[in-house]
Protein backbone atom coordinates (compact mmCIF):
# COMPACT_ATOMS: atom_id res chain seq x y z
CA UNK A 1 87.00 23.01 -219.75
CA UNK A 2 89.08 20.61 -221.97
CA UNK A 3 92.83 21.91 -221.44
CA UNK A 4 94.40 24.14 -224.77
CA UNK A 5 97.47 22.50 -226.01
CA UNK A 6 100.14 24.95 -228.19
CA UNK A 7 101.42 22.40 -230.68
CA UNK A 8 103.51 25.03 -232.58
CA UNK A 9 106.44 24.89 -229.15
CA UNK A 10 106.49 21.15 -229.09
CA UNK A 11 110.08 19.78 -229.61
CA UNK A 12 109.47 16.62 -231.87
CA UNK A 13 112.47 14.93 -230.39
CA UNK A 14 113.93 13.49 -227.27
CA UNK A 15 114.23 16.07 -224.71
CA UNK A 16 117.85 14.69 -223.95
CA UNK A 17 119.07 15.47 -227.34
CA UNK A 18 118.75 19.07 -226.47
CA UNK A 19 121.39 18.37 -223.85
CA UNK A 20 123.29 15.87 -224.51
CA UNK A 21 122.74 14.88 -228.24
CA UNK A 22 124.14 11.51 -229.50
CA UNK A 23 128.23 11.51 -230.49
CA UNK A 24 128.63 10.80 -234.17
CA UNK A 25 130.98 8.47 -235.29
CA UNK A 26 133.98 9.12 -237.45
CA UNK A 27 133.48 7.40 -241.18
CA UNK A 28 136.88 5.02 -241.37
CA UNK A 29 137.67 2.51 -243.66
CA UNK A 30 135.72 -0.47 -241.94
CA UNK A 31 138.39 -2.90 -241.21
CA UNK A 32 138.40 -6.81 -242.69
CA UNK A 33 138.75 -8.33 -239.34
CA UNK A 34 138.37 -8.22 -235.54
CA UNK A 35 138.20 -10.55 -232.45
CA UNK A 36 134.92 -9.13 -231.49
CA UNK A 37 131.83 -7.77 -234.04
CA UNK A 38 129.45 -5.88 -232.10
CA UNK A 39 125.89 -5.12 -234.09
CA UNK A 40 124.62 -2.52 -232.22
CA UNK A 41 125.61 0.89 -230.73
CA UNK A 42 123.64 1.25 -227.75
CA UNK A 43 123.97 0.50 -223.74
CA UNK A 44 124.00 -3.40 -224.44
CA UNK A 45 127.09 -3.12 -227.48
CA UNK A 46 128.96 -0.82 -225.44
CA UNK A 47 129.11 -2.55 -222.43
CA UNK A 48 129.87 -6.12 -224.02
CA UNK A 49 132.72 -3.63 -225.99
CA UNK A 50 134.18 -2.26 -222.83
CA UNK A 51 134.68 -5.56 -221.42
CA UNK A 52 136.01 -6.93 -223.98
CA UNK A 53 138.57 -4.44 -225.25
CA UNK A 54 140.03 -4.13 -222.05
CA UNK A 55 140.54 -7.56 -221.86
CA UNK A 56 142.85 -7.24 -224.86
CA UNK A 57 140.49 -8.04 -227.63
CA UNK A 58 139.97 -5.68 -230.97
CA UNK A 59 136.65 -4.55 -230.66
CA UNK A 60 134.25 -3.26 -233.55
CA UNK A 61 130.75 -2.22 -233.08
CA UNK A 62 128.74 -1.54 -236.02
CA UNK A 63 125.21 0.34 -235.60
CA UNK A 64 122.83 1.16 -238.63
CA UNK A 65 121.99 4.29 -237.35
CA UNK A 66 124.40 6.82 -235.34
CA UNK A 67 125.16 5.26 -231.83
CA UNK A 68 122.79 5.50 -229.05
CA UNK A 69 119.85 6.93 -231.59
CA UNK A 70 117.48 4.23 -230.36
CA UNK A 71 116.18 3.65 -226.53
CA UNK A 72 119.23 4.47 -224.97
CA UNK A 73 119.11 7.97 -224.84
CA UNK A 74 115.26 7.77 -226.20
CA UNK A 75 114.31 6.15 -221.89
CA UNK A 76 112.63 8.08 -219.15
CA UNK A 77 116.21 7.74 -217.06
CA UNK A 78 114.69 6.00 -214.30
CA UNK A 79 117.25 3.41 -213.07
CA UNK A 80 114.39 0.36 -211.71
CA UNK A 81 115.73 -2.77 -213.32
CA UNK A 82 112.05 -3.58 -212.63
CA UNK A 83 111.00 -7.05 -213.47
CA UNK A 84 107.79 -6.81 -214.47
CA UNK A 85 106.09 -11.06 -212.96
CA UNK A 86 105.73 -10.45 -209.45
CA UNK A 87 108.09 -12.39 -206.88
CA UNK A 88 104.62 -14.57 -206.86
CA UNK A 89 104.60 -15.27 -210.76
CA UNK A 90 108.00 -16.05 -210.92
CA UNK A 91 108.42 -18.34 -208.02
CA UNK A 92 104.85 -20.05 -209.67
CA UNK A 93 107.11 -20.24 -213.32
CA UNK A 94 110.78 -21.11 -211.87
CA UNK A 95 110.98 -21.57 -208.33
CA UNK A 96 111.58 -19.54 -205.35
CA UNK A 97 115.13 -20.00 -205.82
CA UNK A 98 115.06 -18.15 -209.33
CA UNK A 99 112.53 -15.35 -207.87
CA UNK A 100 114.87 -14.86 -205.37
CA UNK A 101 117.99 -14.79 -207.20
CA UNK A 102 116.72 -12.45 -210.27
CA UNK A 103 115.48 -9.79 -207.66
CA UNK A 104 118.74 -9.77 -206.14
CA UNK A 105 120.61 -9.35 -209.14
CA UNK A 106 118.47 -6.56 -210.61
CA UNK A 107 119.72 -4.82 -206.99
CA UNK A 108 123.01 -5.64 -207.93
CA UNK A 109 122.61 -3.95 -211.24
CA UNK A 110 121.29 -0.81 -210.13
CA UNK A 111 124.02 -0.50 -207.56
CA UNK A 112 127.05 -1.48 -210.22
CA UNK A 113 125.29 1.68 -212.51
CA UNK A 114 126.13 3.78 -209.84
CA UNK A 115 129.25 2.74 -209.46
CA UNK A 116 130.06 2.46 -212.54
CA UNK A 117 129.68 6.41 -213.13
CA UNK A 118 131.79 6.98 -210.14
CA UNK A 119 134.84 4.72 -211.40
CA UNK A 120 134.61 6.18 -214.78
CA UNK A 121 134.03 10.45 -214.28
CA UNK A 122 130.76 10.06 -215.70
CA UNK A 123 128.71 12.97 -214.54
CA UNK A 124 124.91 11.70 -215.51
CA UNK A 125 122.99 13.64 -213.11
CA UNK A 126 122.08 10.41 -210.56
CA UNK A 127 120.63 11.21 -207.73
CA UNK A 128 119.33 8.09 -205.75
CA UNK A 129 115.69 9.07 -205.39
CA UNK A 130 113.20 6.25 -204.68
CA UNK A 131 110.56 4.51 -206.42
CA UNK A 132 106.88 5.19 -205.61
CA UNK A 133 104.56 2.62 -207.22
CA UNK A 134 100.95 4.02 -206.21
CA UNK A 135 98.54 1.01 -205.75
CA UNK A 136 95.35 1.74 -208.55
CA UNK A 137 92.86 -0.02 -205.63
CA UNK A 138 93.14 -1.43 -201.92
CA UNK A 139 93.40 -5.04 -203.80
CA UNK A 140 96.45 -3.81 -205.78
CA UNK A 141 98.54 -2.22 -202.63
CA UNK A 142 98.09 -5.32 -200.72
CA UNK A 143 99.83 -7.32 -203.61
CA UNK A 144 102.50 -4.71 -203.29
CA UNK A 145 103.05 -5.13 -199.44
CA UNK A 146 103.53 -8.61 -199.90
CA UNK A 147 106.23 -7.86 -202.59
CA UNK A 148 107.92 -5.31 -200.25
CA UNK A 149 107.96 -8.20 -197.65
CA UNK A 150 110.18 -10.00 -199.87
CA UNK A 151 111.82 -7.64 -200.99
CA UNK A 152 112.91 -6.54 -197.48
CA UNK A 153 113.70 -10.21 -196.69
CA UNK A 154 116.32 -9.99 -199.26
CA UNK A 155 117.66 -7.13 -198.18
CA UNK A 156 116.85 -4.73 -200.51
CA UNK A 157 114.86 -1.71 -198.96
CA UNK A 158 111.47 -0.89 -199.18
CA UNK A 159 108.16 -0.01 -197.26
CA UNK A 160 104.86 0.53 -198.25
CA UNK A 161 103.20 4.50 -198.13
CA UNK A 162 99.32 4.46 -196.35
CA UNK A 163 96.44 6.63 -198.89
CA UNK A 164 96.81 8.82 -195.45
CA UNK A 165 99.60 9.50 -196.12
CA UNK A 166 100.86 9.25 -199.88
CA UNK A 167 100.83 13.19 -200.52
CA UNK A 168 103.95 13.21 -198.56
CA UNK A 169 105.29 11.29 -201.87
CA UNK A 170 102.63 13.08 -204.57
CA UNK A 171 100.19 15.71 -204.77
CA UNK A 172 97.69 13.10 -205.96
CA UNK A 173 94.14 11.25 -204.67
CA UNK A 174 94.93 9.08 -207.27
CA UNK A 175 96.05 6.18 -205.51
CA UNK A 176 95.38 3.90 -202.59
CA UNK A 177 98.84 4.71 -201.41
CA UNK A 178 101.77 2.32 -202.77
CA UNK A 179 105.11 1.41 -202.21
CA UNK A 180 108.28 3.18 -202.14
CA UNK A 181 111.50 0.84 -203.19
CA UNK A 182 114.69 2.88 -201.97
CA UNK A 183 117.47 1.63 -204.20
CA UNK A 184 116.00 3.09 -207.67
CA UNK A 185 116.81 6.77 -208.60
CA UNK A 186 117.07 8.68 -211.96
CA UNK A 187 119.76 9.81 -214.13
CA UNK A 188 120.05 11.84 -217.31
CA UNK A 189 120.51 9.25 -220.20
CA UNK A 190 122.08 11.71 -222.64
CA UNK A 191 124.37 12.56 -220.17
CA UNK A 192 125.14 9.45 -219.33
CA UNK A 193 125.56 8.21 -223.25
CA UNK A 194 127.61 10.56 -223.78
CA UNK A 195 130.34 9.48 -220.83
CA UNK A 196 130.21 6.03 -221.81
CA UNK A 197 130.80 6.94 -225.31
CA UNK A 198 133.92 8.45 -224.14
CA UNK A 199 135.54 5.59 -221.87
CA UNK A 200 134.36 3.02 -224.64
CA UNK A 201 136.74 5.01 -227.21
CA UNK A 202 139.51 5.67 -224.68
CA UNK A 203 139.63 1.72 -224.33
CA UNK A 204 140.04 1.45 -228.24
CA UNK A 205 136.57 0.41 -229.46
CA UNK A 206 135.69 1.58 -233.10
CA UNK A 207 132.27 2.84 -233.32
CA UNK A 208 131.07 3.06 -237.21
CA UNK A 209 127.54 4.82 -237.55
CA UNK A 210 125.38 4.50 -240.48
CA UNK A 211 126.94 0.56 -240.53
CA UNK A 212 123.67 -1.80 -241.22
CA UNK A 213 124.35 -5.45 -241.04
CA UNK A 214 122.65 -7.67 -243.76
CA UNK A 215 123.50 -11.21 -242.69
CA UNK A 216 125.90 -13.06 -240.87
CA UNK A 217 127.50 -16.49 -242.21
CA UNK A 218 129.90 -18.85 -240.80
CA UNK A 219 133.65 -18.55 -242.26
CA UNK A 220 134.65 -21.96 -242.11
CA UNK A 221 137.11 -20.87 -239.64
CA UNK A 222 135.38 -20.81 -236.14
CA UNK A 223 134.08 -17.57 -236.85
CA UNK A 224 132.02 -15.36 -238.38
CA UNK A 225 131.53 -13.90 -241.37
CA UNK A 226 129.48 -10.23 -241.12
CA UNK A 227 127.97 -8.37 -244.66
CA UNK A 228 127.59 -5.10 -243.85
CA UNK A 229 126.28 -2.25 -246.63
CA UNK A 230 129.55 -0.89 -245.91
CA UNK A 231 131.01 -4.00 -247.26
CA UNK A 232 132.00 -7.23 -245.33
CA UNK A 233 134.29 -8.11 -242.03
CA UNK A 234 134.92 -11.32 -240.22
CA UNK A 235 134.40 -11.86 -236.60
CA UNK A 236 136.39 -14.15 -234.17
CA UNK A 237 132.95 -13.86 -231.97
CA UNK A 238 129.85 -11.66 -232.61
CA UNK A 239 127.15 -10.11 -230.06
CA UNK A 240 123.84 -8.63 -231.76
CA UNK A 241 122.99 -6.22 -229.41
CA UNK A 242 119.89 -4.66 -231.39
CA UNK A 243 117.41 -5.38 -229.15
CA UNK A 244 113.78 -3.51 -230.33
CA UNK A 245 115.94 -1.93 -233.02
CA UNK A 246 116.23 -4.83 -234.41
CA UNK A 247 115.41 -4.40 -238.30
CA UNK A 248 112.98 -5.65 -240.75
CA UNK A 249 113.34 -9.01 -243.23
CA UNK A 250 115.87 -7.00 -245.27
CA UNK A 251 118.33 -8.16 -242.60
CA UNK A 252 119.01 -11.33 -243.00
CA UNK A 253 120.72 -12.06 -240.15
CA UNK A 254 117.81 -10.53 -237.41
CA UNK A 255 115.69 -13.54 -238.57
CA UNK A 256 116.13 -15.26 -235.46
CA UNK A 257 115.76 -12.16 -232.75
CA UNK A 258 112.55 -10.58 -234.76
CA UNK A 259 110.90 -14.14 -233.67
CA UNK A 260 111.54 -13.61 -230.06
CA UNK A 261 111.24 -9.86 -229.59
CA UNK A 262 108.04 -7.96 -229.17
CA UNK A 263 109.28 -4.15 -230.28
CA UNK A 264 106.30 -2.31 -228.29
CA UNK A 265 106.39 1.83 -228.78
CA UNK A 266 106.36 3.58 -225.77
CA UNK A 267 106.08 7.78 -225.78
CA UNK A 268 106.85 10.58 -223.24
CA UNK A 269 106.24 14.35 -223.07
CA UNK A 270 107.77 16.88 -221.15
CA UNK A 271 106.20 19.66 -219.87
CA UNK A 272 107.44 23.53 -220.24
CA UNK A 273 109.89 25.06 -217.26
CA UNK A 274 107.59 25.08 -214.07
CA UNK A 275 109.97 25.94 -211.91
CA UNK A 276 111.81 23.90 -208.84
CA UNK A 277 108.90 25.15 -206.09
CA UNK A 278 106.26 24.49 -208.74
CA UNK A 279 107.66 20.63 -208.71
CA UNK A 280 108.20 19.74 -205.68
CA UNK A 281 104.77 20.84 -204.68
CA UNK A 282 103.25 18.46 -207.16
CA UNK A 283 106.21 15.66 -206.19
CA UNK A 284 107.25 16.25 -202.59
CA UNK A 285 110.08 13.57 -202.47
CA UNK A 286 111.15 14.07 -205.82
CA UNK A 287 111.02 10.50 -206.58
CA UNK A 288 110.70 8.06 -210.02
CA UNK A 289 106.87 7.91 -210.10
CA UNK A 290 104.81 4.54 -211.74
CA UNK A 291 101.48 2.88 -211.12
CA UNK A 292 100.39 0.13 -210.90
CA UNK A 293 98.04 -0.50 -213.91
CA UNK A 294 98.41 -2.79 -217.10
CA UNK A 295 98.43 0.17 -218.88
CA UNK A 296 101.11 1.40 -216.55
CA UNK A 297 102.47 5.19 -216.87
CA UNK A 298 105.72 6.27 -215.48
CA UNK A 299 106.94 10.18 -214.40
CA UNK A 300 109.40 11.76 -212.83
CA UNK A 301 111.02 15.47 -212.44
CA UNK A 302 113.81 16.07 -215.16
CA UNK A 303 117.15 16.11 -213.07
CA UNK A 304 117.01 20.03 -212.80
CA UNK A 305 114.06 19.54 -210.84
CA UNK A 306 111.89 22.19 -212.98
CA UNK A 307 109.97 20.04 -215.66
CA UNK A 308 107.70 16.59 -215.42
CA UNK A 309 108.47 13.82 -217.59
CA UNK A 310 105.57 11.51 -218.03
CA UNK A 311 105.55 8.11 -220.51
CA UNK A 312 103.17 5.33 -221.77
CA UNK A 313 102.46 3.24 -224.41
CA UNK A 314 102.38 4.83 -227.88
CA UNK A 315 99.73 5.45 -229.61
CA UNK A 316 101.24 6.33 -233.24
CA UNK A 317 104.08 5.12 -235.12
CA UNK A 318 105.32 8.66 -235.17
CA UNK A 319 104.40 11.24 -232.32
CA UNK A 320 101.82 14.10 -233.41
CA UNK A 321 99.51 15.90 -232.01
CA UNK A 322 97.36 13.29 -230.52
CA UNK A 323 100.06 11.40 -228.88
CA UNK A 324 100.55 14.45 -227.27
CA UNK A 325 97.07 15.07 -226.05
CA UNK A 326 96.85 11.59 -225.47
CA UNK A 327 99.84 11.72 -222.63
CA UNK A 328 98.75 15.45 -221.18
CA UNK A 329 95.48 13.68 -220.18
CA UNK A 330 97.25 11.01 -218.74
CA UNK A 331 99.24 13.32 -216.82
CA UNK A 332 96.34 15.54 -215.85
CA UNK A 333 94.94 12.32 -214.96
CA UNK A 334 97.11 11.82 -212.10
CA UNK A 335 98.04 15.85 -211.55
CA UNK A 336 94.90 17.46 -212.42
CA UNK A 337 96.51 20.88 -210.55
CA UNK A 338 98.43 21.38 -213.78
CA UNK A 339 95.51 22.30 -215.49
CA UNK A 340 95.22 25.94 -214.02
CA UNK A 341 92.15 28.04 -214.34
CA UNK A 342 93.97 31.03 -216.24
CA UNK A 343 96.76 28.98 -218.00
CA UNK A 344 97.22 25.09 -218.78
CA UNK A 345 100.84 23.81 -218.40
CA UNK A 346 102.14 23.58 -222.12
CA UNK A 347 104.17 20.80 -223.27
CA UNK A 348 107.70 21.39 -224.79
CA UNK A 349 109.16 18.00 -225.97
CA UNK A 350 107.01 14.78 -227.21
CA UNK A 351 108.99 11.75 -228.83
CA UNK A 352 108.58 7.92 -229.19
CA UNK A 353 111.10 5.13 -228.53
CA UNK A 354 110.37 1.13 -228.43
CA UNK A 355 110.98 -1.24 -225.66
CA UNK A 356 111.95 -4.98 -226.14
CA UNK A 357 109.66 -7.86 -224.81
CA UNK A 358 110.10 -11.73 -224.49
CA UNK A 359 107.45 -14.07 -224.03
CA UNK A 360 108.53 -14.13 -220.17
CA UNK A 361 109.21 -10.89 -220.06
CA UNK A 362 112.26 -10.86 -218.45
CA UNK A 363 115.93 -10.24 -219.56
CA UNK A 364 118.03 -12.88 -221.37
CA UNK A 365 121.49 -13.69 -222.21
CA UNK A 366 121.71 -16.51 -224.49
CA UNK A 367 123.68 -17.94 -227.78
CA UNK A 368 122.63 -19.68 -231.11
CA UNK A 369 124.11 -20.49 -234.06
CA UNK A 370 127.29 -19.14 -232.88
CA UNK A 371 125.98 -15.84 -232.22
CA UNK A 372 125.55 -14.04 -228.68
CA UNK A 373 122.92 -12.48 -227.50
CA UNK A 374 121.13 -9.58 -224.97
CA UNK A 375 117.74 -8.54 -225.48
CA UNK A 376 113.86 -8.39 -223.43
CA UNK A 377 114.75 -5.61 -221.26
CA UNK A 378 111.09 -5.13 -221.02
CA UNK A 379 111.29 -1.35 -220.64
CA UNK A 380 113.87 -0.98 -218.06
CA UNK A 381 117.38 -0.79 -219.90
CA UNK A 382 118.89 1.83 -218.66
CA UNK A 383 119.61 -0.71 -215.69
CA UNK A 384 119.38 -3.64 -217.70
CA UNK A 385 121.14 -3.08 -221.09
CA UNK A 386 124.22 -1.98 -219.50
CA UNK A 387 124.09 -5.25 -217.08
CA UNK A 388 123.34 -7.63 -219.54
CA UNK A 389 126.07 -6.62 -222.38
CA UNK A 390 128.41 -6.50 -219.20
CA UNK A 391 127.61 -10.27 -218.20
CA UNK A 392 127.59 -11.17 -221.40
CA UNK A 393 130.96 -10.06 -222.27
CA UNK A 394 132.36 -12.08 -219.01
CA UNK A 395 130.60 -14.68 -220.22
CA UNK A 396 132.55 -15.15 -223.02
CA UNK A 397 135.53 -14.26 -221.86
CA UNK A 398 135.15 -17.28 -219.15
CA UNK A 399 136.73 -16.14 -215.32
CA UNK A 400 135.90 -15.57 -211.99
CA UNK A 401 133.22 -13.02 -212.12
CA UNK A 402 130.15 -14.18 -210.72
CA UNK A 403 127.67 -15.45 -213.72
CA UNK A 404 123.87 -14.26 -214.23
CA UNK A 405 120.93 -15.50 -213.50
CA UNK A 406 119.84 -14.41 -216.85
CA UNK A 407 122.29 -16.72 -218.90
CA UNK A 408 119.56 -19.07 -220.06
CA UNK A 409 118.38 -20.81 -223.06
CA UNK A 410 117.67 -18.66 -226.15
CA UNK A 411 113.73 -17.22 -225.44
CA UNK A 412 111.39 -19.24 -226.99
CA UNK A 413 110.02 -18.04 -230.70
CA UNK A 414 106.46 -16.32 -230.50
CA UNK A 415 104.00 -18.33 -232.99
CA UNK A 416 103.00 -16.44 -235.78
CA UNK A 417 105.06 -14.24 -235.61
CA UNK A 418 108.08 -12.29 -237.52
CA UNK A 419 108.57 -9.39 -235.86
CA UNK A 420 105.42 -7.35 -236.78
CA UNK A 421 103.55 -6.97 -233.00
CA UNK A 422 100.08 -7.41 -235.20
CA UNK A 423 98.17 -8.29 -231.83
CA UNK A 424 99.47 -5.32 -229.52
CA UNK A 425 95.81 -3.30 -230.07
CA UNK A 426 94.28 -6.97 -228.52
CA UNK A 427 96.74 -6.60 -226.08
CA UNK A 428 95.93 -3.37 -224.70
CA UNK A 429 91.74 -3.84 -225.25
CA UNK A 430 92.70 -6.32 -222.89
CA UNK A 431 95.15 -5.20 -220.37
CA UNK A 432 92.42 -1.57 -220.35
CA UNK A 433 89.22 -3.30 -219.68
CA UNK A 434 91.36 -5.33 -216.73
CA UNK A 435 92.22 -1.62 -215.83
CA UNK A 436 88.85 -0.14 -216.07
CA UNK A 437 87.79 -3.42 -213.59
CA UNK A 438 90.33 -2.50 -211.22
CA UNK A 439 89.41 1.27 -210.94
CA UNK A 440 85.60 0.40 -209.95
CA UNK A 441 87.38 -1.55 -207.21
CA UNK A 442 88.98 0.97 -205.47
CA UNK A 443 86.87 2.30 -202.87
């Protein structure tokens, strides 16, 4: 019997808006000048801001919306820094060296997040859970105990979970068991948002909302020159830190970025209160939950341990009733138990967000024209935004700190392309008949 959905309680809107909703900004005068110009209000802008200001610069960050409306508080909270080529693909690409060196930095990342939160009073709910990847055949969990063999030779811990054994990790027979990395947990992204708000306006930062940025000209002076529809500013040095929220051809100055990102749409429900006992019975060690499929999903418990938080790949522009259906099978999919006999688990929040891809699809810190930038977080910001507006903001500043692997040479442009993803649904055919292959390999 095909599951009943009530559509009329579903919450169109990011679950962590109900608890921690985005800060807005106050509407100042937006001043003529500033050493720093920061287009962009999310993890990546305040993290290059926060560097910065406390270095002694004047910091502005301008964001078209209202500050940390787009993926920032729009994520699942898991805290991966996943890299999405294998240690394989990217020692085939760049070298063992550069395999090595970006897995140990994306440990590094995680570990700074958590810091981070303790240095500055941020209460975001982190709790350091795990990671359980469950393998989609036997072929795909031995290419995951080869990865946790490097990964453990780096030093960053890991170990692979038998099909024998894997319902000590989920209440699933969906898998042929997978691999548990230890250093990933979750956190509440509104929550989080929220605290970094704070300490980036306690170190001076102005934050103006509703600020979009048309185009971005040279002054003739060494810097910048920023038109805004709030009228203009100049810039001793300015970071776009838009990311997938990039903009259309009406601004000007995203003509570069929209070549080199990939904006892909990614939704998540949330399921109705089913109590703490309910969910841990379904997720035993309470972990961040992904598989390993090209049409990967993702799902955790929501920090108070009583809902289920499940994502994939969007189906709509906006979220309706089918994206919803879409994601509960998904779900049921994996959990079937959740469709009870008497009454199917409801759904109380559905919403879409989009994640940032480069060609390589990894992170990148680069420069052009003048202009700095952080983008291709390739779905896993809330570890990666943060990081890379961080770096970035050292970078600039010049020092001691240790530099990033990521500081590279601008991504390269995508032919054919202008910032409209027009072969995503080739994509996907592609990436779910590779899936559907897999499955019929499992046993």
């Amino acid at each position: 019997m095909a599951p009943i959905l009530d559509f009329t309680r579903i919450s169109w809107h990011s679950y962590w808006w109900d608890n921690d909703p985005p800060l807005r900004q106050d509407h100042d005068n937006l001043p003529t000048e500033a050493d720093i110009v920061i287009i962009g209000g999310g993890f990546t802008g305040l993290a290059a801001a926060l560097v910065l200001a406390r270095a002694g610069k004047s910091v502005v960050i301008i964001e078209k919306s209202t500050a940390g409306y787009g993926a920032s508080t729009r994520n699942g909270g898991i805290t991966s820094a996943s890299i999405r080529p294998s240690h394989a693909e990217l020692t085939h690409k760049f070298g063992g060296d550069f395999a090595d060196a970006l897995y140990l930095e994306a440990s590094t990342a995680r570990q700074d997040l958590q810091d981070f939160c303790k240095d500055e009073g941020i209460d975001a709910e982190f709790r350091l859970s795990g990671w359980f990847k469950g393998a989609m055949s036997p072929g795909d969990y031995d290419t995951l105990a080869r990865q946790a063999e490097h990964l453990n030779r780096l030093n960053i811990p890991c170990h692979m979970v038998s099909r024998a054994d894997q319902h000590s990790e989920i209440a699933s027979d969906k898998f042929h068991g997978g691999m548990v990395e230890q250093d990933i947990g979750g956190y509440n992204p509104g929550a989080f948002f929220a605290g970094f708000l704070r300490v980036v306006r306690d170190a001076g930062v102005q934050i103006f909302d509703e600020t979009a940025a048309h185009d971005i000209q040279s002054d003739g002076a060494g810097g910048k020159l920023i038109t805004t529809n709030r009228g203009s500013m100049r810039g001793g040095v300015v970071i776009v830190a838009t990311n997938a929220y990039t903009g259309g051809r009406e601004h000007r100055f995203s003509r570069f970025l929209r070549r080199r990102i990939i904006p892909i749409r990614s939704s998540i429900i949330v399921t109705q209160n089913l109590g703490t006992a309910r969910v841990k019975e379904l997720m035993p060690a309470l972990r961040m939950y992904s598989t390993t499929a090209k049409l990967t999903t993702y799902f955790r418990p929501t920090p108070d341990g009583k809902r289920i938080l499940f994502g994939a790949r969007a189906l709509e522009a906006n979220p309706s009733h089918k994206t919803a259906r879409f994601l509960y099978h998904r779900l049921l999919d994996i959990l079937p138990q959740l469709q009870d006999t008497l009454q199917d688990t409801q759904i109380d929040y559905c919403w879409n967000g989009f994640v940032g891809y480069h060609r390589q699809k990894i992170p990148a810190i680069y420069s052009h024209d003048g202009v700095h930038y952080a983008s291709g977080y390739a779905g896993s910001g809330t570890v990666w935004a943060r990081w890379c507006g961080k770096k970035l903001a050292e970078h600039i500043l010049g020092g001691d700190n240790a530099p990033s692997i990521l500081i590279r040479q601008p991504p390269k442009a995508l032919p054919l392309y202008n910032g409209t993803p027009w072969f995503l649904p080739l994509v996907y055919g592609w990436y779910g008949l590779q899936d559907r292959i897999n499955q019929r390999r499992r046993h």
